[in-house]
PDB file of N, CA and C in Angstrom:
ATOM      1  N   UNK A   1      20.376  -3.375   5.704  1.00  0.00           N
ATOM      2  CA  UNK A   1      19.014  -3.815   5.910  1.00  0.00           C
ATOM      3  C   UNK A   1      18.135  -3.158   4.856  1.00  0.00           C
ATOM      4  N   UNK A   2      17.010  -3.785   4.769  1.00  0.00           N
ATOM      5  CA  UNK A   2      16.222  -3.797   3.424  1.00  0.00           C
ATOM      6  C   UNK A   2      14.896  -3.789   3.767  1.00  0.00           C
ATOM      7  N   UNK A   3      13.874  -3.357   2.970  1.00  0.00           N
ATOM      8  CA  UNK A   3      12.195  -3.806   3.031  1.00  0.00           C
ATOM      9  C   UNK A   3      12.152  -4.831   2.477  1.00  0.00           C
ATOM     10  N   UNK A   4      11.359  -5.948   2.805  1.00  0.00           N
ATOM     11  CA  UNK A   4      10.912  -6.782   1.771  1.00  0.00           C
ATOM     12  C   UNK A   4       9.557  -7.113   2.251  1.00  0.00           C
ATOM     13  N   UNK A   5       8.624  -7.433   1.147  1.00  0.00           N
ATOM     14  CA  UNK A   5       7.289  -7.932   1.051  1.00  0.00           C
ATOM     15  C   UNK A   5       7.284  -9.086   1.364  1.00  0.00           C
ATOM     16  N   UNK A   6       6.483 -10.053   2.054  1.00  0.00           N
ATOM     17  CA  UNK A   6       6.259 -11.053   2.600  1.00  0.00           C
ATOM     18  C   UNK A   6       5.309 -11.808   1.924  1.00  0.00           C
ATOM     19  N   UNK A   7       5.109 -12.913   1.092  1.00  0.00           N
ATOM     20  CA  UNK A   7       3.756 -13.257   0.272  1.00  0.00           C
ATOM     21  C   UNK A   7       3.590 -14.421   0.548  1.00  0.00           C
ATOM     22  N   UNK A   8       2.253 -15.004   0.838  1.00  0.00           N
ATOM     23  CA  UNK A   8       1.573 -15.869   0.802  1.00  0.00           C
ATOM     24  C   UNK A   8       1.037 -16.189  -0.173  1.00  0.00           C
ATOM     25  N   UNK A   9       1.753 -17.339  -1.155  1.00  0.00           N
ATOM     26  CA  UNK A   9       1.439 -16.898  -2.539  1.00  0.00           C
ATOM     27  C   UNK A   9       1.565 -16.056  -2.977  1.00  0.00           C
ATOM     28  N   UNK A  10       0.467 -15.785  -3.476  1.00  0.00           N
ATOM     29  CA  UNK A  10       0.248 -14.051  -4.567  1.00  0.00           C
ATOM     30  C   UNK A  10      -0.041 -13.419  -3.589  1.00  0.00           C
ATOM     31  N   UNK A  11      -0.604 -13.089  -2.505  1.00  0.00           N
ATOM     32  CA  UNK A  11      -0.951 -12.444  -1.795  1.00  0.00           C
ATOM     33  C   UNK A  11       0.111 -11.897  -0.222  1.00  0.00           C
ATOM     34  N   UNK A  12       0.414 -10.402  -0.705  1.00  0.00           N
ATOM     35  CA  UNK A  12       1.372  -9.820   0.512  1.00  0.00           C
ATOM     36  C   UNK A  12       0.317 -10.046   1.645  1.00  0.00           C
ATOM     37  N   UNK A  13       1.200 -10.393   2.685  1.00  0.00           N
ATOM     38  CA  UNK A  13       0.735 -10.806   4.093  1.00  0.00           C
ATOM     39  C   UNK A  13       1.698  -9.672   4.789  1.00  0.00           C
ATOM     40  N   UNK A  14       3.119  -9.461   4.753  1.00  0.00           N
ATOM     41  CA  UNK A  14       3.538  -8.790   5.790  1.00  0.00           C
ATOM     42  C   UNK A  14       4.606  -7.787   4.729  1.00  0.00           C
ATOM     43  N   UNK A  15       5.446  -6.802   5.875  1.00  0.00           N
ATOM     44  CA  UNK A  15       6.542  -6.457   5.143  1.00  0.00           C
ATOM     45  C   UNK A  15       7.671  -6.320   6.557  1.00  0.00           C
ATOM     46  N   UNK A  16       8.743  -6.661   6.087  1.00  0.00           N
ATOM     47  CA  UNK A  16       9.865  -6.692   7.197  1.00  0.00           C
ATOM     48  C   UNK A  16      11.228  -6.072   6.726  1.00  0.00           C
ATOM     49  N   UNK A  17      11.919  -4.990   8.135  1.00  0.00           N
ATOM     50  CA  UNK A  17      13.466  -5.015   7.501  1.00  0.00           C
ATOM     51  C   UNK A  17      14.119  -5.698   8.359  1.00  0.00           C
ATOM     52  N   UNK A  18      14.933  -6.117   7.123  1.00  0.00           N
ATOM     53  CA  UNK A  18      15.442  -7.414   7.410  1.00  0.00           C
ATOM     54  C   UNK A  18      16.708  -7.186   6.515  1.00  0.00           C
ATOM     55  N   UNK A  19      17.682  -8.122   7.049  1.00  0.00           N
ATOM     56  CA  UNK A  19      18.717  -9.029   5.969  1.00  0.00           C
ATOM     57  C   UNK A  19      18.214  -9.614   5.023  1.00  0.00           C
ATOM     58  N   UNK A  20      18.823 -10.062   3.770  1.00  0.00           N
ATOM     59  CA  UNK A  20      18.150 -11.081   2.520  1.00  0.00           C
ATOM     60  C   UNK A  20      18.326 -12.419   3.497  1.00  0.00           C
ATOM     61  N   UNK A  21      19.269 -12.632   4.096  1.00  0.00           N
ATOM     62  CA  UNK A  21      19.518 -14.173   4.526  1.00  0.00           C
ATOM     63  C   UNK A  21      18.817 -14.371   5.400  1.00  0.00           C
ATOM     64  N   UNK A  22      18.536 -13.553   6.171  1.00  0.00           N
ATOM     65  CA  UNK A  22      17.266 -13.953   7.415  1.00  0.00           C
ATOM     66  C   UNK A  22      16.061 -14.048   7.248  1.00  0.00           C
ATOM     67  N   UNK A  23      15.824 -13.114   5.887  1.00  0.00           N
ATOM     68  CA  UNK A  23      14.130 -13.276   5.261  1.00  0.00           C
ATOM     69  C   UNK A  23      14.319 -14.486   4.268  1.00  0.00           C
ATOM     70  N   UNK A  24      15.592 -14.719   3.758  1.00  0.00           N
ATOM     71  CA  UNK A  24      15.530 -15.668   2.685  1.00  0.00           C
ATOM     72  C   UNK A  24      15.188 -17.046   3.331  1.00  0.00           C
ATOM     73  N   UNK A  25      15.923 -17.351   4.550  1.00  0.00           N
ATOM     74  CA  UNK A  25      15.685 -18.755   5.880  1.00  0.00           C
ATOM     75  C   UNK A  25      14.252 -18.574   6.042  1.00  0.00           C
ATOM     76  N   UNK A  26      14.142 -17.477   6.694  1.00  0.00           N
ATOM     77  CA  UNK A  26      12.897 -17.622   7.473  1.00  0.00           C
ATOM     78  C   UNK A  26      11.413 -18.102   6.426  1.00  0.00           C
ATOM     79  N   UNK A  27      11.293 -17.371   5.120  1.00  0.00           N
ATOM     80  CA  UNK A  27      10.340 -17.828   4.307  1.00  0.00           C
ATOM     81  C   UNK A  27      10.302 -18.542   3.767  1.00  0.00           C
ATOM     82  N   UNK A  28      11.479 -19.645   3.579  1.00  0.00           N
ATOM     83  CA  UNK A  28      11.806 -21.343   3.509  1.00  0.00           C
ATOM     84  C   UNK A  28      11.349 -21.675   4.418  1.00  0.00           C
ATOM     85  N   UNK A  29      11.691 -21.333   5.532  1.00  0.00           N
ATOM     86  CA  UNK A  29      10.909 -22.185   6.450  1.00  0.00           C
ATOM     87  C   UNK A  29       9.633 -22.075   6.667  1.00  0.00           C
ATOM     88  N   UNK A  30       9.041 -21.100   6.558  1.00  0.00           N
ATOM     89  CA  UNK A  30       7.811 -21.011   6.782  1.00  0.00           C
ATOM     90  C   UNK A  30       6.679 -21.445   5.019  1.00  0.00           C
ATOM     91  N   UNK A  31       7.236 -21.660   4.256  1.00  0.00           N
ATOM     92  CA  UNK A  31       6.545 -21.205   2.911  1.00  0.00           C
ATOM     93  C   UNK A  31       5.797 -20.151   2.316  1.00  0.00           C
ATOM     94  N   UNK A  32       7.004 -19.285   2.709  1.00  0.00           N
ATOM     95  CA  UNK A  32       6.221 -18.053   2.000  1.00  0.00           C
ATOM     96  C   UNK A  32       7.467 -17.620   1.317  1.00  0.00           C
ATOM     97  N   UNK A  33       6.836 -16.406   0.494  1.00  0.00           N
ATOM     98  CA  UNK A  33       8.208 -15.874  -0.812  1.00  0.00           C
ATOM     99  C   UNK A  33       8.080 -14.487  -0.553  1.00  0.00           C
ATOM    100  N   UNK A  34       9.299 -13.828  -1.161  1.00  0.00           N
ATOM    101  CA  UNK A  34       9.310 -12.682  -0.112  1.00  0.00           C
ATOM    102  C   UNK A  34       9.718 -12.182  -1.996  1.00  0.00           C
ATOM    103  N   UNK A  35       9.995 -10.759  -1.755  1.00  0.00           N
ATOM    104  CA  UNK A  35      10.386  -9.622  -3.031  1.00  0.00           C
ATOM    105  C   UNK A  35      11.115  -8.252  -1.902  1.00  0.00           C
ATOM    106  N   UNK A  36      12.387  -7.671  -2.479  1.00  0.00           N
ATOM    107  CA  UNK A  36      12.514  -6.034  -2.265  1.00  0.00           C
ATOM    108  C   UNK A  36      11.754  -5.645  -2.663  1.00  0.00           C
ATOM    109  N   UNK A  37      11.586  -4.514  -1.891  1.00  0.00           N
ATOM    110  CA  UNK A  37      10.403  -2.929  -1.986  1.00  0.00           C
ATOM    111  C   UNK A  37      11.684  -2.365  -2.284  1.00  0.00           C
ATOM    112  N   UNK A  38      11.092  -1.458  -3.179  1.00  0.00           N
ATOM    113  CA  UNK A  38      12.222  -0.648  -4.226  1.00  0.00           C
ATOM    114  C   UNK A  38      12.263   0.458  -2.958  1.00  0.00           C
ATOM    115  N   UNK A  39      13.707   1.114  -3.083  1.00  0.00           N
ATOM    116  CA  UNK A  39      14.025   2.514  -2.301  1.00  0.00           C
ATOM    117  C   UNK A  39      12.933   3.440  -2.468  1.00  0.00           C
ATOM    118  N   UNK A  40      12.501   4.152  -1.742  1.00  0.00           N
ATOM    119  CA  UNK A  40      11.443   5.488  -2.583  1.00  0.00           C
ATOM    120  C   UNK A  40      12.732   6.475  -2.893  1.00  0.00           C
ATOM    121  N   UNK A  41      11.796   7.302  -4.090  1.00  0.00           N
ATOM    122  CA  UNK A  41      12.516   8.305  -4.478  1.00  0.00           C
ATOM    123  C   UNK A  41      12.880   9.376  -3.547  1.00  0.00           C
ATOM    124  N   UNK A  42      14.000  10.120  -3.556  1.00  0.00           N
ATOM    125  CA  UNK A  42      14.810  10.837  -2.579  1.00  0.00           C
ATOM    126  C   UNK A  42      13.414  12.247  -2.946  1.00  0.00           C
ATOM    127  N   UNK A  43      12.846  12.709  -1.628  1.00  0.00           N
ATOM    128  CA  UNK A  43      12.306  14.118  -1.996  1.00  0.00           C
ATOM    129  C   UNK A  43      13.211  14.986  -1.790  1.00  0.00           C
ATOM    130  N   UNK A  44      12.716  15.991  -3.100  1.00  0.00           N
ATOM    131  CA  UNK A  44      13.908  17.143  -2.976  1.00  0.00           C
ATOM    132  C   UNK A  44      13.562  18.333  -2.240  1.00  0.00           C
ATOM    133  N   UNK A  45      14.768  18.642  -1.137  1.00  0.00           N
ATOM    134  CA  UNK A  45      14.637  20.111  -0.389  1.00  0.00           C
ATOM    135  C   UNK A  45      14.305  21.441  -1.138  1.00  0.00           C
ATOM    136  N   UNK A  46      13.295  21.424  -0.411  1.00  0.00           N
ATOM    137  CA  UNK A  46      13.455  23.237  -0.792  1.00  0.00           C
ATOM    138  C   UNK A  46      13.769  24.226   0.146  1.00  0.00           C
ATOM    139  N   UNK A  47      14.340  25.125  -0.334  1.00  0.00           N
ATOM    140  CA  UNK A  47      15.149  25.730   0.470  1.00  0.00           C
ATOM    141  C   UNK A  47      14.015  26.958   1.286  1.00  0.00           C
ATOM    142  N   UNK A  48      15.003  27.064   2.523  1.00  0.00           N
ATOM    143  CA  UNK A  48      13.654  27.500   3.161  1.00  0.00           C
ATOM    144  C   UNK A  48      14.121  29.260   3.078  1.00  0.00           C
ATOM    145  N   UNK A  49      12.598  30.140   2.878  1.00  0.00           N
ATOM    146  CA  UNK A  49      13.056  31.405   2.907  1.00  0.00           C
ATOM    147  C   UNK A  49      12.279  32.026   3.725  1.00  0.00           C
ATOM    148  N   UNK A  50      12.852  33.418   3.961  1.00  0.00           N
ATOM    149  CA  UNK A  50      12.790  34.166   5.647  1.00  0.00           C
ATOM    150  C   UNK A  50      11.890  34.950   4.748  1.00  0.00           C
ATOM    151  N   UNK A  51      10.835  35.476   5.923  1.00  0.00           N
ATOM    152  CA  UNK A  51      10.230  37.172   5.516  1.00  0.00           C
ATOM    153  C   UNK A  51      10.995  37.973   4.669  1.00  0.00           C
ATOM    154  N   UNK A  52      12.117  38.202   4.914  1.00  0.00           N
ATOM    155  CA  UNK A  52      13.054  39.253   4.473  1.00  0.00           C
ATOM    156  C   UNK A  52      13.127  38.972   3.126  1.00  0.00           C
ATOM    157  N   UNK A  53      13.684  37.607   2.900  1.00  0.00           N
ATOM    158  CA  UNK A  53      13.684  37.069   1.642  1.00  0.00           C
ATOM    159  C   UNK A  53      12.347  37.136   0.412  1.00  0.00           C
ATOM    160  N   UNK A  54      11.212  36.908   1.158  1.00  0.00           N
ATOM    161  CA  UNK A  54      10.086  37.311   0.393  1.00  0.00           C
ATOM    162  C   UNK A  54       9.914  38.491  -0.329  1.00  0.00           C
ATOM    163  N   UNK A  55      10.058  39.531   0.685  1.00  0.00           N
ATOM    164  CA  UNK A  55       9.833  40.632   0.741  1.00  0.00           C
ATOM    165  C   UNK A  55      10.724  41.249  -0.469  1.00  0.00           C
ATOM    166  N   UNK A  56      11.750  41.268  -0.341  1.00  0.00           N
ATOM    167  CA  UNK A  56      12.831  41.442  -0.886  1.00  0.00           C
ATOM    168  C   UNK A  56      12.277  41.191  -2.763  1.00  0.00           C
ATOM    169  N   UNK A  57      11.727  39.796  -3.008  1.00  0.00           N
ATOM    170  CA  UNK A  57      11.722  39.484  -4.073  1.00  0.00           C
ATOM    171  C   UNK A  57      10.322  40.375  -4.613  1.00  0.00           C
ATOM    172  N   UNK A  58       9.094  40.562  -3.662  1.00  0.00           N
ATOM    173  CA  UNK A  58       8.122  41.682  -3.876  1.00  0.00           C
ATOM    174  C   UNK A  58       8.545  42.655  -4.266  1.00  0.00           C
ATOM    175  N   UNK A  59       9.630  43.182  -4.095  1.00  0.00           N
ATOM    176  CA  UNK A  59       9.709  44.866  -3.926  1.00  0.00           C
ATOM    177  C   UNK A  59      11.097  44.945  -5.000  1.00  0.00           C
ATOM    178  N   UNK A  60      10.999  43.868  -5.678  1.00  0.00           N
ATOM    179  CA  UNK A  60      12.260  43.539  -6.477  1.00  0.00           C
ATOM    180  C   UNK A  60      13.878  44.540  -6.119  1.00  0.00           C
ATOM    181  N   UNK A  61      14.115  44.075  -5.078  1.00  0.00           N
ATOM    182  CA  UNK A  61      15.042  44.553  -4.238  1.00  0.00           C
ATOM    183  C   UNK A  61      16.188  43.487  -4.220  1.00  0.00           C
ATOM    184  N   UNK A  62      17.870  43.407  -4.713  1.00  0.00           N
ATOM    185  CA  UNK A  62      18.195  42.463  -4.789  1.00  0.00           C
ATOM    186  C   UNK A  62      19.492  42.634  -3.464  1.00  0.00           C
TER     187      UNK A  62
END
């Protein structure tokens, strides 16, 4: 399953996840044209650190 934009014409009206084949039917039938919404970019973890860990790097303590 996927995002896709929903357009009325030029103009987005909706967004749905969906199958391609069920958005591809359904906006034939209805006359509207649809597009994928690109993946968003993955955010990257940061790693999580304790008091100790802080501290540690203050007091340049390894």
């Amino acid at each position: 399953m996927s995002i896709y934009k929903i357009f009325d014409q030029s103009e987005e009206i909706n967004r749905i996840i969906a199958d391609e084949s069920f958005v591809a039917e359904w906006c034939s039938e209805n006359g509207y044209t649809y597009d994928l919404e690109p993946e968003p970019e993955p955010v990257p973890q940061v790693p999580a650190y304790t008091a100790d860990d802080l501290l540690s790097v203050l007091l340049g303590v390894d």
